[in-house]
Protein backbone atom coordinates (compact mmCIF):
# COMPACT_ATOMS: atom_id res chain seq x y z
CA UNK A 1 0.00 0.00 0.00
CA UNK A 2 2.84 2.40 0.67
CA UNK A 3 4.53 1.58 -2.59
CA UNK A 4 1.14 2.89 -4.39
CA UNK A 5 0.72 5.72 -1.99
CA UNK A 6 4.51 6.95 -3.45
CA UNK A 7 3.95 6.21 -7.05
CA UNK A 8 0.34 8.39 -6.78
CA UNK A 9 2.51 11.17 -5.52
CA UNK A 10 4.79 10.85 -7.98
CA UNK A 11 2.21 10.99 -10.64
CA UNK A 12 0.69 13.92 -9.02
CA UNK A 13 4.10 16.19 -8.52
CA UNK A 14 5.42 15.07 -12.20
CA UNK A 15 1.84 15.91 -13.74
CA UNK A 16 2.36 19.92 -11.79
CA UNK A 17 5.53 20.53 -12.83
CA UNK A 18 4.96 18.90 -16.17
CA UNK A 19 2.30 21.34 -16.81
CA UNK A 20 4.15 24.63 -15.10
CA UNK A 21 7.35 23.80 -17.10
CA UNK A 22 5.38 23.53 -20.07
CA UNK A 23 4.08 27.02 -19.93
CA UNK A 24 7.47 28.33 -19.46
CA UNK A 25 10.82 27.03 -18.99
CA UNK A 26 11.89 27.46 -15.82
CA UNK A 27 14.82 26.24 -13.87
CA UNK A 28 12.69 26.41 -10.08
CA UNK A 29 8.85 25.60 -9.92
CA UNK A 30 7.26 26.63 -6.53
CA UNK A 31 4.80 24.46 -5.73
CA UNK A 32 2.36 24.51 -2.42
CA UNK A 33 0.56 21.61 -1.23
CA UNK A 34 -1.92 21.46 2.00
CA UNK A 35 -2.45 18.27 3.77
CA UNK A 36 -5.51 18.20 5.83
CA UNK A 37 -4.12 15.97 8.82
CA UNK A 38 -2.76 15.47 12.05
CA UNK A 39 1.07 14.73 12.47
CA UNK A 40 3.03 12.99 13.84
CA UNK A 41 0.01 9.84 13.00
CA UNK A 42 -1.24 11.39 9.78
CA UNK A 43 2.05 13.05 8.33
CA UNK A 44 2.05 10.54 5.50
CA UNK A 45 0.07 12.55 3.38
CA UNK A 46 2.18 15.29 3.05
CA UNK A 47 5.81 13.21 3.52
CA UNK A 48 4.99 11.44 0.50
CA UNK A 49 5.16 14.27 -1.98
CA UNK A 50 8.66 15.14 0.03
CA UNK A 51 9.77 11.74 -0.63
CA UNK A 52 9.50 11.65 -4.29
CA UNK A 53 10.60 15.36 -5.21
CA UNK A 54 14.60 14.22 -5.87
CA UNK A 55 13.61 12.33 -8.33
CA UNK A 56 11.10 14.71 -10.13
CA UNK A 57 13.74 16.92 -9.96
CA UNK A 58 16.20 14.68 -11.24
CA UNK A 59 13.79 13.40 -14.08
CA UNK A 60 12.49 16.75 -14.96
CA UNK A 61 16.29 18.59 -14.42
CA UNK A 62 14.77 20.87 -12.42
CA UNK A 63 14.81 22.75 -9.06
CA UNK A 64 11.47 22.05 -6.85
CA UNK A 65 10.56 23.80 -4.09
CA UNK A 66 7.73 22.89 -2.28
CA UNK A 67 5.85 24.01 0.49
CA UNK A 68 4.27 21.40 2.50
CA UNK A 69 1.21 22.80 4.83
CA UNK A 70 -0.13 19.71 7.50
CA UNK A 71 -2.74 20.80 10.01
CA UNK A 72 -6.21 19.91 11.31
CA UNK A 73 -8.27 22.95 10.55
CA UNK A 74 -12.06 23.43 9.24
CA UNK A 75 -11.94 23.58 5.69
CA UNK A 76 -14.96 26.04 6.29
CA UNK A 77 -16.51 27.67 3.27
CA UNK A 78 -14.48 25.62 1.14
CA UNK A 79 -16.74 22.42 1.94
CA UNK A 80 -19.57 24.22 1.74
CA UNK A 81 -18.97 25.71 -1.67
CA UNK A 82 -18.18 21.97 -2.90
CA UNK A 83 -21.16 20.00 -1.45
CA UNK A 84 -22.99 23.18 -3.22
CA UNK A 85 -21.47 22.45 -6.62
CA UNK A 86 -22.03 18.62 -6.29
CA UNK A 87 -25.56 19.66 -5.21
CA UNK A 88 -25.86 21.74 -8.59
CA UNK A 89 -24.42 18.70 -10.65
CA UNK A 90 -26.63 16.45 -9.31
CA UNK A 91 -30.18 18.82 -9.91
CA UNK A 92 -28.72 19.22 -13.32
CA UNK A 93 -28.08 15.82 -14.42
CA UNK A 94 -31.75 14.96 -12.90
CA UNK A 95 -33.78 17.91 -13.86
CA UNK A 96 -36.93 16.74 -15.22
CA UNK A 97 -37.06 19.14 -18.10
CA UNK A 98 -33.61 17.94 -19.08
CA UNK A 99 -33.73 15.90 -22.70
């Protein structure tokens, strides 16, 4: 399980700086990344991305430098604005008017 965790990180950090070096070549990509969890029993979330950036960097030949936020706070309006916009997806796909 934590060989799939790594290679999902992977995946996800080469896909970012894939797409920020493709819109302009640069030699450091900043990239932030917030972990909603409770260390020390929860840091794996975040560590993985930490674990796997030499060899982005080395496969990409570029400089990373990431920011890695872990805490436990409310997500807040944030998960209200989602369950709204799942809410909306849902009406829409079964409107009754809809052909």
């Amino acid at each position: 399980m934590n060989r799939f965790v790594r290679y999902v990180a992977l995946l996800a950090l080469l896909l970012s700086v894939i797409g920020a070096v493709a819109v302009s070549a640069q030699e450091t990509v900043n990239i932030t990344i917030r972990c909603k969890s409770s260390p020390p029993e929860e840091d794996w979330r975040c560590n993985n991305f930490a674990e796997v950036e030499e060899e982005v960097e080395a496969e990409l030949g570029i400089e990373l430098n990431l920011t890695l936020l872990q805490d436990n706070i409310d997500w807040g309006r944030l998960q209200e604005r989602v369950r709204a916009f799942v809410g909306s997806r849902h009406a829409a796909r079964h409107h009754p008017l809809r052909p």
